[in-house]
Protein backbone atom coordinates (compact mmCIF):
# COMPACT_ATOMS: atom_id res chain seq x y z
CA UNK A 1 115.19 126.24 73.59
CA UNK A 2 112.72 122.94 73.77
CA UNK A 3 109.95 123.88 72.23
CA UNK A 4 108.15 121.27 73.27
CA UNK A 5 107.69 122.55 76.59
CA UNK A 6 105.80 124.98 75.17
CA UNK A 7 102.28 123.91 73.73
CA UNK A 8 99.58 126.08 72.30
CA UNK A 9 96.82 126.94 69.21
CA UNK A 10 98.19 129.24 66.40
CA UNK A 11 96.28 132.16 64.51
CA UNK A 12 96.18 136.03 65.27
CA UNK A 13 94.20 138.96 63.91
CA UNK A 14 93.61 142.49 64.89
CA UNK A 15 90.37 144.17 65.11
CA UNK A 16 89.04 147.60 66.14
CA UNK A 17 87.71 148.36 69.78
CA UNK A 18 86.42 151.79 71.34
CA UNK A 19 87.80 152.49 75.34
CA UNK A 20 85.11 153.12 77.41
CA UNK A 21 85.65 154.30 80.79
CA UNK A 22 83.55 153.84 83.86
CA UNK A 23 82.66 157.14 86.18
CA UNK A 24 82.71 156.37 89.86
CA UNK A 25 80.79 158.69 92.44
CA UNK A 26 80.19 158.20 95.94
CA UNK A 27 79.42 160.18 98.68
CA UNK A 28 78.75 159.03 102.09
CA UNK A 29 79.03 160.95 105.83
CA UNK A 30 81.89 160.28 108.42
CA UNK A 31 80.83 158.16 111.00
CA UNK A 32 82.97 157.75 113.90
CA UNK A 33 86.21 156.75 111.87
CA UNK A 34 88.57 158.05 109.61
CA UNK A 35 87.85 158.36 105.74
CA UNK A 36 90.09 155.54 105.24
CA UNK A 37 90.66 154.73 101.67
CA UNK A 38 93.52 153.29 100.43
CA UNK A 39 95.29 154.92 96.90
CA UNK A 40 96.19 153.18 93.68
CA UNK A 41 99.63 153.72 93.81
CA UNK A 42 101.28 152.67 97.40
CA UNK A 43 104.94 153.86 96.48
CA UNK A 44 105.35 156.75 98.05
CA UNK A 45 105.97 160.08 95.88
CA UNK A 46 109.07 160.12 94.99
CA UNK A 47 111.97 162.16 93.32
CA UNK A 48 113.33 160.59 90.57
CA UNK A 49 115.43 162.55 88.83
CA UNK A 50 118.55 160.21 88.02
CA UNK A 51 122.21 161.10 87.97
CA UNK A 52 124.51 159.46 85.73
CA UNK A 53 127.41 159.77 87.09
CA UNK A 54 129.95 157.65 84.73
CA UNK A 55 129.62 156.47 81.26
CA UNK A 56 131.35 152.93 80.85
CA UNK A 57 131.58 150.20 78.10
CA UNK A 58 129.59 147.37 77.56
CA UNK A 59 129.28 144.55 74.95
CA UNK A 60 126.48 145.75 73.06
CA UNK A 61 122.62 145.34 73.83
CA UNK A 62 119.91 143.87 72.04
CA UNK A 63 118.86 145.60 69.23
CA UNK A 64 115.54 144.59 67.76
CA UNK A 65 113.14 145.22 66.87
CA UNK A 66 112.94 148.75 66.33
CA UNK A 67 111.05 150.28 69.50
CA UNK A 68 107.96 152.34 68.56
CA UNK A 69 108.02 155.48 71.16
CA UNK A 70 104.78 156.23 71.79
CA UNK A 71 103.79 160.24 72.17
CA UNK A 72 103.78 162.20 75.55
CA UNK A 73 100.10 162.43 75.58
CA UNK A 74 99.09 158.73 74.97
CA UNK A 75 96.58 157.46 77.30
CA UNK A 76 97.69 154.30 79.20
CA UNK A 77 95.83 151.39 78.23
CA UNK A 78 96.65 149.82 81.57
CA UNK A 79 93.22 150.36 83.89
CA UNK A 80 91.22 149.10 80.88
CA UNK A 81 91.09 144.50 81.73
CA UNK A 82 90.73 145.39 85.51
CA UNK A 83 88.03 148.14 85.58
CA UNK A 84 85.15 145.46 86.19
CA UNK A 85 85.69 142.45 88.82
CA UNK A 86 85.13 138.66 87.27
CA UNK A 87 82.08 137.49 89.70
CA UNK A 88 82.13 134.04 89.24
CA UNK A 89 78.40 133.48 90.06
CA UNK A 90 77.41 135.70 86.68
CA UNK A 91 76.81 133.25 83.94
CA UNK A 92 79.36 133.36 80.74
CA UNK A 93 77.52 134.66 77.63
CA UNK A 94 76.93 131.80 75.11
CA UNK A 95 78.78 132.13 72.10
CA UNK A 96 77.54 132.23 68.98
CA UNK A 97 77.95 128.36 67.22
CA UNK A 98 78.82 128.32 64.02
CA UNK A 99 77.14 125.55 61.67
CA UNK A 100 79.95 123.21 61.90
CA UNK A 101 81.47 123.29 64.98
CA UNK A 102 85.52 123.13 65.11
CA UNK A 103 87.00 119.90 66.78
CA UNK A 104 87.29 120.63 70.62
CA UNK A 105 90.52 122.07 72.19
CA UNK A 106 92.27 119.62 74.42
CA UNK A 107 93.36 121.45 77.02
CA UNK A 108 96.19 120.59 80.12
CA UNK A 109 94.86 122.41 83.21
CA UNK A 110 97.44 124.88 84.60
CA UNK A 111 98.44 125.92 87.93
CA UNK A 112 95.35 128.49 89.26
CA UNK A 113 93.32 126.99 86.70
CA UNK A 114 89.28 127.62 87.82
CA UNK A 115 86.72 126.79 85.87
CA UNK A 116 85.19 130.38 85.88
CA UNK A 117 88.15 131.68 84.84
CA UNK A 118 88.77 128.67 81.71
CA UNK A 119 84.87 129.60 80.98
CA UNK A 120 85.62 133.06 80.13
CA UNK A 121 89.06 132.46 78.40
CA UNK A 122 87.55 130.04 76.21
CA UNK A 123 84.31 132.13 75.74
CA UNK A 124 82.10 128.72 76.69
CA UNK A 125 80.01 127.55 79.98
CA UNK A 126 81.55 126.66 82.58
CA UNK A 127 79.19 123.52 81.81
CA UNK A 128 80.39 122.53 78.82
CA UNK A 129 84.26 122.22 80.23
CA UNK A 130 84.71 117.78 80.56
CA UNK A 131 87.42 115.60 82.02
CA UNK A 132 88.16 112.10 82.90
CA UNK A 133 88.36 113.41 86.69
CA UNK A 134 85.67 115.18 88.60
CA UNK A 135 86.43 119.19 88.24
CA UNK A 136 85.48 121.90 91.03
CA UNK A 137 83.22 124.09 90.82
CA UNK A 138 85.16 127.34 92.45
CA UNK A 139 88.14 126.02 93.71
CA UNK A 140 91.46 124.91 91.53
CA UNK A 141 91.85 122.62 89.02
CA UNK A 142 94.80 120.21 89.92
CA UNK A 143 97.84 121.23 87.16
CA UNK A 144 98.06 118.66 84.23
CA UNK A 145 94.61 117.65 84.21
CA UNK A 146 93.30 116.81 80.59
CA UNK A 147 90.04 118.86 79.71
CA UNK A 148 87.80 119.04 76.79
CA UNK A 149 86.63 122.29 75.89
CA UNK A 150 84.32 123.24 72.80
CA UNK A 151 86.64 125.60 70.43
CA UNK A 152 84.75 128.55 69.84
CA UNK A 153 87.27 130.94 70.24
CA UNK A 154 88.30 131.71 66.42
CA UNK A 155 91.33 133.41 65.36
CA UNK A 156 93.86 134.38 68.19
CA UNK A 157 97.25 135.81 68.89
CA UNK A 158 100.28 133.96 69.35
CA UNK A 159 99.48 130.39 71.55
CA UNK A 160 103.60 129.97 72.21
CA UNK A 161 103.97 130.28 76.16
CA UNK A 162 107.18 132.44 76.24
CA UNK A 163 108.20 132.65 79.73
CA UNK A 164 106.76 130.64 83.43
CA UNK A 165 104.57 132.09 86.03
CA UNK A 166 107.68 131.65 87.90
CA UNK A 167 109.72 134.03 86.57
CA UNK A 168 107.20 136.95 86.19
CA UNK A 169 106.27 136.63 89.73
CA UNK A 170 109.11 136.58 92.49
CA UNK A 171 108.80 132.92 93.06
CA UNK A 172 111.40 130.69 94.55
CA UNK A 173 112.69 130.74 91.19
CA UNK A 174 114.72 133.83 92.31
CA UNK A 175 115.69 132.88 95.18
CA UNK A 176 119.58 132.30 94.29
CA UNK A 177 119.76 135.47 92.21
CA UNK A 178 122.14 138.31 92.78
CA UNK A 179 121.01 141.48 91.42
CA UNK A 180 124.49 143.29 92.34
CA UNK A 181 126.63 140.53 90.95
CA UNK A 182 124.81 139.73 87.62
CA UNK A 183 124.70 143.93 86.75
CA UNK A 184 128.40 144.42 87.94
CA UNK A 185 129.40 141.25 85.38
CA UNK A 186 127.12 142.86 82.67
CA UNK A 187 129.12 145.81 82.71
CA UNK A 188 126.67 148.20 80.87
CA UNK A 189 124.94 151.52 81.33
CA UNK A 190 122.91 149.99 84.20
CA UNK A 191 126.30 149.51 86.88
CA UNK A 192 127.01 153.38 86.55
CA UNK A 193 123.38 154.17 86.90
CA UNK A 194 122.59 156.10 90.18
CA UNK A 195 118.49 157.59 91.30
CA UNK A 196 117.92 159.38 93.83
CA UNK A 197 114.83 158.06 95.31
CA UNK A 198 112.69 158.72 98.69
CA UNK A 199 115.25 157.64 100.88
CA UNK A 200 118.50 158.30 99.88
CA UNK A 201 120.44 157.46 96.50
CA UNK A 202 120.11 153.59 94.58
CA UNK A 203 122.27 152.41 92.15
CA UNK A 204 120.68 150.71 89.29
CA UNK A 205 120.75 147.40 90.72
CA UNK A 206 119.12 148.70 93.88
CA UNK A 207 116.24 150.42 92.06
CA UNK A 208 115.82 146.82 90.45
CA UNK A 209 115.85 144.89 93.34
CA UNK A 210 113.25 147.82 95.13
CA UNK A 211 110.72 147.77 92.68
CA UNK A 212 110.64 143.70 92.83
CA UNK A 213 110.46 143.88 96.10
CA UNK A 214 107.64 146.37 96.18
CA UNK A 215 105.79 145.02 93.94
CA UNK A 216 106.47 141.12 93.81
CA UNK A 217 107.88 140.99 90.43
CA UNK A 218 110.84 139.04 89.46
CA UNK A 219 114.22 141.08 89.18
CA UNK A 220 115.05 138.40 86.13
CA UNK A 221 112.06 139.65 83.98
CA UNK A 222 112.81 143.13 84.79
CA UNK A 223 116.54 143.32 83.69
CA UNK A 224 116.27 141.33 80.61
CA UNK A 225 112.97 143.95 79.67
CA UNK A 226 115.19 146.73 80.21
CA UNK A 227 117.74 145.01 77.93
CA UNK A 228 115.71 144.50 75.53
CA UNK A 229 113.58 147.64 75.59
CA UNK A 230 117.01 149.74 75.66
CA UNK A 231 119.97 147.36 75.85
CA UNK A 232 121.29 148.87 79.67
CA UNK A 233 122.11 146.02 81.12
CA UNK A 234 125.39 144.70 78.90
CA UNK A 235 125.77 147.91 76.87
CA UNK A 236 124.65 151.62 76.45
CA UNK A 237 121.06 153.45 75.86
CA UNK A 238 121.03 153.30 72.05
CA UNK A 239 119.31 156.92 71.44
CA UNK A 240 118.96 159.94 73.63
CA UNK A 241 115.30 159.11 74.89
CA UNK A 242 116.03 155.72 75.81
CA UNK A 243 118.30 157.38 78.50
CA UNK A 244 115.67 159.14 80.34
CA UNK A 245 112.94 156.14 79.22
CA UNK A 246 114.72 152.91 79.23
CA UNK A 247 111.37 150.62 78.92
CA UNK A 248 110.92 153.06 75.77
CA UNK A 249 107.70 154.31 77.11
CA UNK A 250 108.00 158.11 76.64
CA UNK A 251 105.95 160.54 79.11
CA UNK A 252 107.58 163.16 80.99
CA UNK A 253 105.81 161.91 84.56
CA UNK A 254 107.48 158.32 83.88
CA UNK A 255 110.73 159.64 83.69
CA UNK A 256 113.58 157.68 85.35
CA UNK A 257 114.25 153.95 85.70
CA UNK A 258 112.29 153.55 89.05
CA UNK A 259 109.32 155.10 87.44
CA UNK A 260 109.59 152.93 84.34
CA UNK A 261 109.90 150.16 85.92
CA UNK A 262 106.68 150.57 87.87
CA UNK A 263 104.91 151.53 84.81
CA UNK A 264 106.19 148.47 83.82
CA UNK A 265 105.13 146.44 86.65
CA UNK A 266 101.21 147.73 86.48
CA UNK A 267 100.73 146.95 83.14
CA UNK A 268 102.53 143.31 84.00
CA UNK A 269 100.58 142.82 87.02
CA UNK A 270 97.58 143.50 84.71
CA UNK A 271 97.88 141.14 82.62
CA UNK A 272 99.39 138.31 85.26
CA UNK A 273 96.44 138.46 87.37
CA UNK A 274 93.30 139.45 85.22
CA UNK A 275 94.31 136.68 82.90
CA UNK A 276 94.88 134.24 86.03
CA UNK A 277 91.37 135.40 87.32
CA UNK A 278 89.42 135.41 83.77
CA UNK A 279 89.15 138.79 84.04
CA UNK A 280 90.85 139.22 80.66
CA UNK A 281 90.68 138.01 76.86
CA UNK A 282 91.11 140.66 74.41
CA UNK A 283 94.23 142.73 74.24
CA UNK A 284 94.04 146.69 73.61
CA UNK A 285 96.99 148.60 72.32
CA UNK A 286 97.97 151.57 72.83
CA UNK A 287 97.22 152.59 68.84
CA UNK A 288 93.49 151.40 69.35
CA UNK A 289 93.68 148.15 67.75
CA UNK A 290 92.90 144.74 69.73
CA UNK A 291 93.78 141.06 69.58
CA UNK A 292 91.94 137.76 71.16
CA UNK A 293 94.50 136.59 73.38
CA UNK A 294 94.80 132.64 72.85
CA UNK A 295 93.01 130.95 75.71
CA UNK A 296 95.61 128.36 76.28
CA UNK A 297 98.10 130.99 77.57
CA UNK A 298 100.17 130.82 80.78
CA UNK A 299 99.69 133.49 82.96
CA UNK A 300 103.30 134.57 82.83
CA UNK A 301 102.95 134.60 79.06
CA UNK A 302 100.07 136.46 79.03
CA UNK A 303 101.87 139.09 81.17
CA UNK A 304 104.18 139.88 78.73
CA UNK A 305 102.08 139.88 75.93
CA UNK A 306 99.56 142.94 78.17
CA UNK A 307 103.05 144.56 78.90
CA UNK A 308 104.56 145.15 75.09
CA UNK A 309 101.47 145.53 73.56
CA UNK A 310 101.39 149.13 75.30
CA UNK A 311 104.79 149.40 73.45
CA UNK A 312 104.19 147.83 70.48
CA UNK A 313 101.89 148.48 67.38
CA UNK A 314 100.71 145.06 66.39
CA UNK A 315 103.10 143.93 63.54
CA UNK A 316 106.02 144.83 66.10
CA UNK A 317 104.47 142.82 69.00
CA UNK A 318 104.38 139.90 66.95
CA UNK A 319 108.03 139.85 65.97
CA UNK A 320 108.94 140.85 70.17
CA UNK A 321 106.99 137.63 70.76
CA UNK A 322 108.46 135.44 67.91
CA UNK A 323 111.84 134.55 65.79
CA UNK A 324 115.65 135.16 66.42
CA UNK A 325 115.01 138.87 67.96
CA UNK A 326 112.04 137.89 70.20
CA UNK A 327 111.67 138.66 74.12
CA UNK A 328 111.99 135.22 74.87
CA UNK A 329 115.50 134.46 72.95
CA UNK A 330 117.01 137.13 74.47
CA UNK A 331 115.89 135.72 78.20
CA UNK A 332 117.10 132.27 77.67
CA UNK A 333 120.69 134.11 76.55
CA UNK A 334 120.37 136.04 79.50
CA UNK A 335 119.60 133.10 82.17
CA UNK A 336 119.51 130.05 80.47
CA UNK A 337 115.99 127.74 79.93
CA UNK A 338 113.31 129.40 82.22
CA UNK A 339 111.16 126.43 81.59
CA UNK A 340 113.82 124.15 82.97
CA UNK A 341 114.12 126.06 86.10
CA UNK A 342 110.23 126.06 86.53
CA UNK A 343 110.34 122.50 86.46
CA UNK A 344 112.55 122.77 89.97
CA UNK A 345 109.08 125.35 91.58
CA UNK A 346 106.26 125.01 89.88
CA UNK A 347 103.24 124.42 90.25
CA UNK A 348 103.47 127.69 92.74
CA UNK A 349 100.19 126.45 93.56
CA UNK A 350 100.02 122.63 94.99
CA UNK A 351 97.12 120.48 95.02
CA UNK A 352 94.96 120.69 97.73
CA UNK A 353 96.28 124.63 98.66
CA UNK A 354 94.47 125.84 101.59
CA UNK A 355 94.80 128.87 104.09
CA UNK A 356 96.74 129.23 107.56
CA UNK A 357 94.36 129.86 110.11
CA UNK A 358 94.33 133.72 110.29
CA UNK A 359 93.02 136.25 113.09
CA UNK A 360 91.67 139.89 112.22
CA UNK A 361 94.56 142.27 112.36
CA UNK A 362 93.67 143.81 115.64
CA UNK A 363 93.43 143.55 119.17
CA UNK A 364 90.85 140.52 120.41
CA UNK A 365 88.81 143.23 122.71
CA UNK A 366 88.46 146.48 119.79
CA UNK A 367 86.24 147.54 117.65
CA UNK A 368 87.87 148.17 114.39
CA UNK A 369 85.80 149.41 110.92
CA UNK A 370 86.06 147.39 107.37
CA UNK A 371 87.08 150.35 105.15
CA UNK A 372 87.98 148.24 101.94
CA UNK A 373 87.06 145.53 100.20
CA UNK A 374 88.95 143.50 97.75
CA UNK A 375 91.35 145.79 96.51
CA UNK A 376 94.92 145.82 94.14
CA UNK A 377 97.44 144.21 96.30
CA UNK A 378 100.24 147.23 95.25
CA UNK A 379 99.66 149.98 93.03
CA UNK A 380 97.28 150.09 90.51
CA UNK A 381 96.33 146.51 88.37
CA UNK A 382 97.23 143.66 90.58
CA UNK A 383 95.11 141.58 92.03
CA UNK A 384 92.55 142.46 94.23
CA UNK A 385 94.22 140.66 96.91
CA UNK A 386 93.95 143.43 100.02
CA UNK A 387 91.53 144.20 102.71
CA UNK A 388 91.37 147.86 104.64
CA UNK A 389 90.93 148.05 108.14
CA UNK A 390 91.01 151.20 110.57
CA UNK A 391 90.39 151.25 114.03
CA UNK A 392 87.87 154.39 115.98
CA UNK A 393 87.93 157.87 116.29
CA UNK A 394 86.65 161.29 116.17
CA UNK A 395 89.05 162.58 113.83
CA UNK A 396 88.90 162.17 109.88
CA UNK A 397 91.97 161.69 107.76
CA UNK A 398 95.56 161.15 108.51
CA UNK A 399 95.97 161.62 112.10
CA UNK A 400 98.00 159.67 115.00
CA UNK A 401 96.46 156.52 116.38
CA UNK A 402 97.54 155.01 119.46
CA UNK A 403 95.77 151.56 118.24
CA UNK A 404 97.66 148.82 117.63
CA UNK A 405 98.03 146.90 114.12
CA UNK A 406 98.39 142.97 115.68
CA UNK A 407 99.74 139.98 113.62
CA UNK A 408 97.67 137.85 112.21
CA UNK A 409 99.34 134.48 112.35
CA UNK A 410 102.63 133.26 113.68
CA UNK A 411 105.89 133.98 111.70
CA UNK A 412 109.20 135.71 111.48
CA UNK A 413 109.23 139.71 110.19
CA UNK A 414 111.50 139.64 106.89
CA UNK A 415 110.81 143.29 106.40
CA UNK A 416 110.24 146.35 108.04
CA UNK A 417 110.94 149.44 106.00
CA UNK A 418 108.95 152.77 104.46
CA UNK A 419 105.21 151.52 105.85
CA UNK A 420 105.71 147.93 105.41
CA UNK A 421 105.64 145.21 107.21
CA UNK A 422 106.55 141.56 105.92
CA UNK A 423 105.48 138.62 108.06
CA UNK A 424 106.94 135.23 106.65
CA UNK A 425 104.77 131.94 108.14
CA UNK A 426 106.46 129.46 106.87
CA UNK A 427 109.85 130.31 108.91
CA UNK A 428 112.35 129.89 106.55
CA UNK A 429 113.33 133.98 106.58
CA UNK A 430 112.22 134.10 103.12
CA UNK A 431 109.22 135.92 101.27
CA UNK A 432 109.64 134.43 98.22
CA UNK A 433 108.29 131.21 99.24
CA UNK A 434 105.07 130.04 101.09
CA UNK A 435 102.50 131.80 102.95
CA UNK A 436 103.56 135.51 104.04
CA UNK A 437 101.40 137.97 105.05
CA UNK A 438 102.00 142.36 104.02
CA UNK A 439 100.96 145.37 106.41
CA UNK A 440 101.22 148.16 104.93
CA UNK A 441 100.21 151.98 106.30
CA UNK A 442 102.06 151.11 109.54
CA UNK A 443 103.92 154.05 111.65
CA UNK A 444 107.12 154.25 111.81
CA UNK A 445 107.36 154.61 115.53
CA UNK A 446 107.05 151.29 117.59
CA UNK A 447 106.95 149.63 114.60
CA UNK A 448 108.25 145.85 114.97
CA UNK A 449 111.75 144.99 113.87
CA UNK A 450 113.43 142.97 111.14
CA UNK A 451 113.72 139.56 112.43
CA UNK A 452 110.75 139.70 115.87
CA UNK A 453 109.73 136.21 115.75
CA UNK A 454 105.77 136.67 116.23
CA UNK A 455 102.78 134.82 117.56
CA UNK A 456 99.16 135.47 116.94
CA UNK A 457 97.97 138.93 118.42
CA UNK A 458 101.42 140.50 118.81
CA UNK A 459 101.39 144.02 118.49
CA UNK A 460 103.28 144.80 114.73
CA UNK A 461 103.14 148.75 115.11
CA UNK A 462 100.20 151.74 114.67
CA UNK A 463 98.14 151.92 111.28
CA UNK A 464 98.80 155.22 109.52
CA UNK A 465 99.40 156.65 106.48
CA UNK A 466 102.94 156.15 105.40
CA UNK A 467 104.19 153.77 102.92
CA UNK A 468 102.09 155.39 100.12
CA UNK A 469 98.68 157.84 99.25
CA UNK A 470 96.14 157.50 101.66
CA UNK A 471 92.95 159.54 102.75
CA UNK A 472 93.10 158.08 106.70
CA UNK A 473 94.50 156.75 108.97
CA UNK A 474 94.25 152.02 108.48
CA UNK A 475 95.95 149.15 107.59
CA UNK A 476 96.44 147.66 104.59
CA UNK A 477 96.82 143.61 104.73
CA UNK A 478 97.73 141.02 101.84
CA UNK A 479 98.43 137.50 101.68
CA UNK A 480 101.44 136.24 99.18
CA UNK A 481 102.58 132.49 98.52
CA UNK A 482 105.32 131.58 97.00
CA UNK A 483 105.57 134.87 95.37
CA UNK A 484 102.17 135.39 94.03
CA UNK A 485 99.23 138.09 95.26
CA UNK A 486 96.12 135.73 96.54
CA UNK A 487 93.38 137.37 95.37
CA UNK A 488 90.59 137.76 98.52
CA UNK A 489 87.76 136.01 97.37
CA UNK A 490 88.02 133.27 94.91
CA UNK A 491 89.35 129.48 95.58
CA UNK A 492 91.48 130.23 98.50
CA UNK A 493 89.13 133.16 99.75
CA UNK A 494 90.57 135.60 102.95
CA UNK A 495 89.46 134.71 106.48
CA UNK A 496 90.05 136.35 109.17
CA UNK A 497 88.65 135.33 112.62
CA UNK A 498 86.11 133.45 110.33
CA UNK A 499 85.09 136.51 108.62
CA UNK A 500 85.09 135.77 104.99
CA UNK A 501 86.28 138.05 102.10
CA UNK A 502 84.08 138.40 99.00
CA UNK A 503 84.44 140.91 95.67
CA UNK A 504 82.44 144.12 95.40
CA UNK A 505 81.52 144.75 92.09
CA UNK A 506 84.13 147.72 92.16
CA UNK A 507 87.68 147.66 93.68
CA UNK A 508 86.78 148.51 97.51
CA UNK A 509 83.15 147.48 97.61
CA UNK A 510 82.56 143.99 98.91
CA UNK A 511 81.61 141.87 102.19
CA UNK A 512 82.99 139.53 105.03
CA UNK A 513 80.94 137.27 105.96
CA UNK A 514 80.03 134.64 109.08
CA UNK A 515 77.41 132.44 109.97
CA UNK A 516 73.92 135.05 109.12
CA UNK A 517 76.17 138.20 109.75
CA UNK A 518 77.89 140.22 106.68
CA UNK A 519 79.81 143.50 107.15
CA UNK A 520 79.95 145.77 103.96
CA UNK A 521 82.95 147.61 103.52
CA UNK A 522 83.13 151.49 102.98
CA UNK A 523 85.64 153.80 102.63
CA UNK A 524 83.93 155.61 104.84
CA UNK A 525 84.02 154.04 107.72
CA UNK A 526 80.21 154.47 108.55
CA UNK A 527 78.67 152.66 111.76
CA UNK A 528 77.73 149.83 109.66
CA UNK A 529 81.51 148.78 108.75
CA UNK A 530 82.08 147.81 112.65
CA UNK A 531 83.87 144.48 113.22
CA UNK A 532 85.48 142.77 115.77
CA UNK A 533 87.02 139.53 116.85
CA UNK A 534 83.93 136.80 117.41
CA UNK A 535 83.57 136.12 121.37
CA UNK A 536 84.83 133.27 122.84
């Protein structure tokens, strides 16, 4: 592989850190609509006990390093970088200088780059961040940009970017990628595989290309982890566990592929989009011990690195990230250069990025309530991407609404399946690429078709509750491009019918906002949480 295409700063060490968890307590009276909360985890509850049904040949997995199984009762580590929002109006601490300062870090901006979010990775003001070319304030840096930051951030992990945004996220990059085919020519464990999920058996290249569906996660990165984790893809499950826990994470309520994979996925998404929003800069494991991420990562990178440190003790997740054995050798065996690929999609982000005009997700003459703020986008960790909107009643909780969920923009409906629906804007049939738009909690019945080509204020179908946990009856609505959860405030912030999105200081807190009027959004749908389309 070209090294070269991967710069970065060297140095790791390991220190001790103490969790600390935040208690959350609310309680509010109904008024007038449903208690309308959305849950953490939007797959629905499934049953996931897997049937093997053959036992076939393969040519052998990947074998290091050694997987540490971590014990039944560990506590996952995953809730602990996404607990507090990054506000990007609070100042960043100043560090502590030492008496002679270290030369500066030259630093080549990134796609998503913010300064904010370089502020907090690099532990400096946002201030104190220079460049040749003017740099904005809140919205993105352009990619390739050369900045001068003050290097305060001592002794780090591993600097090497392993892998692109573009091949965590499901990006265009993925676009020509056959699940079915690539498993069947594999030959291992994984083409013999069958789950029985929610509706109706998946084979193990089905379960793959649901979850990165679901969840927006490249199928590449997910096969070659479960290669590498437990070598199913091109050979067999090299001990008993690994069987019933092929990411090697061992808890008897994550047992099956589909529920690895998602465990997976959170702890991905985690590190993806808290490290893309400066949310994140210190790694816990899940043995207690913590490591200062290197602040020149790529997001994708720093993905991986969140995802086996909760597998890992820290000697191990050093030699996953590094040398002949390492994640990254096996990928590039698996699909050739990533980095070379990347260079055919990225930046996912061009200069100059802005939003499609959107409406509200309702009918033009109802009054609908603003249940939840910035939210994850899909199950627990992501970015908090989503808004939560329910329309009136006298009834609390899951019950039948007659309302009408309405589309927000033009496009073409790419999917239409358990709760979901997909609304592509750019056309192409594709929601991989460019702007799409995700309903989710919408009723089966009348629900809009695979396919409906829609304008502006079409009906899509009835909010509910299906398509995952809810306490009441709303819709669930997220913007994607080219692969990637847009989180709803931030440098391309969520507008609807002028109404702009800003962060709560907790996941479903928060505001819209337009002109002198600002909406604050409860999960209880209290009188206060009305909004409606502006009049005309």
């Amino acid at each position: 592989m070209d090294r070269s295409l991967k710069p970065g700063i060297e140095g790791w060490m390991k220190t001790r850190s103490h969790v600390r968890r935040l208690a959350i307590a609310a309680g509010l009276t109904v008024w007038a609509f449903s208690i309308l909360a959305c849950s953490r985890q939007y797959a629905s509850t499934l049953d996931l006990t897997a049937t093997v049904q053959a036992v076939r040949g393969g040519i052998g997995g990947y074998s290091e390093p050694t997987i540490l199984m971590p014990t039944d009762g560990i506590v996952e580590k995953t809730e602990l970088p996404t607990t507090q929002a990054f506000i990007p109006t609070q100042p960043t601490p100043t560090p502590t200088v030492s008496a002679t300062a270290a030369p500066p870090i030259l630093y080549t901006s990134q796609s998503a780059d913010t300064l904010p979010a370089l502020a907090a990775r690099f532990g400096v003001m946002a201030s104190e961040i220079t460049s040749d070319h003017e740099l904005p304030a809140w919205e993105m840096i352009n990619p390739g940009q050369l900045l001068v930051i003050p290097n305060r951030v001592g002794v780090t992990g591993p600097s090497e970017n392993i892998i692109p945004d573009s091949e965590v996220v499901y990006s265009p990059s993925a676009l020509d990628f056959d699940i079915d085919t690539f498993v069947d020519d594999a030959n291992g464990y994984l083409t013999t595989y069958r789950q029985y999920l929610d509706d109706g058996w998946y084979t193990g290249a089905q379960v793959i290309q649901r979850v990165a569906t679901e969840t927006s996660i490249n199928p590449r990165l997910l096969l070659a982890l479960v290669e590498y984790q437990s070598g199913w893809v091109y050979g067999q499950p090299r001990s008993l566990a690994l069987t019933d826990y092929p990411l090697g994470y061992v808890s008897l309520d994550r047992q099956g592929l589909y529920k690895q994979l998602t465990w997976a996925v959170h702890n991905l998404s985690s590190g993806y989009y808290a490290w893309r929003e400066g949310r994140l800069q210190t790694l816990l494991f899940a043995d207690g011990e913590s490591v200062r991420m290197a602040p020149t990562l790529n997001a994708g990178t720093a993905a991986v690195q969140t995802l086996l440190a909760q597998l890992y003790d820290v000697q191990r997740w050093m030699g996953a990230l590094n040398g002949a054995s390492g994640f990254s050798e096996l990928y590039e065996r698996m699909y050739g250069n990533p980095w070379l690929r990347a260079q055919t999609v990225e930046p996912l982000f061009p200069p100059d990025l802005t939003q499609p005009e959107l409406a509200l997700p309702f009918a033009a003459n109802k009054v609908w309530s603003f249940t939840g703020g910035p939210h994850s986008a899909w199950g627990p960790n992501s970015s908090w991407a989503a808004l939560d909107f329910a329309p009136a009643t006298t009834e609390s909780g899951c019950v039948k609404s007659d309302a009408w969920v309405t589309a927000s923009a033009a496009g073409v409906v790419v999917r239409s399946k358990n709760g979901v629906v997909v609304e592509d804007l750019d056309g192409d049939g594709r929601e991989q690429t460019g702007w799409v738009l995700l309903y989710l909690h919408v009723a089966t019945q009348d629900r809009v078709a695979v396919g409906t080509v829609l304008e502006a204020g079409d009906a899509i179908g009835h909010p509910s509750c299906e398509g995952g946990d809810a306490t009441g009856t709303h819709v669930h609505v997220v913007r994607k491009y080219n692969g990637e959860w847009i989180p709803a405030d931030g440098p391309l912030p969520f507008i609807l019918s002028g109404w702009r999105a800003h962060f709560g200081s907790k996941e479903y807190e928060g505001t819209l906002t337009k002109d002198n009027e600002i909406v604050t959004a409860s999960v209880y749908g209290s009188f206060e949480t009305r909004i409606s389309h502006p009049v005309e």
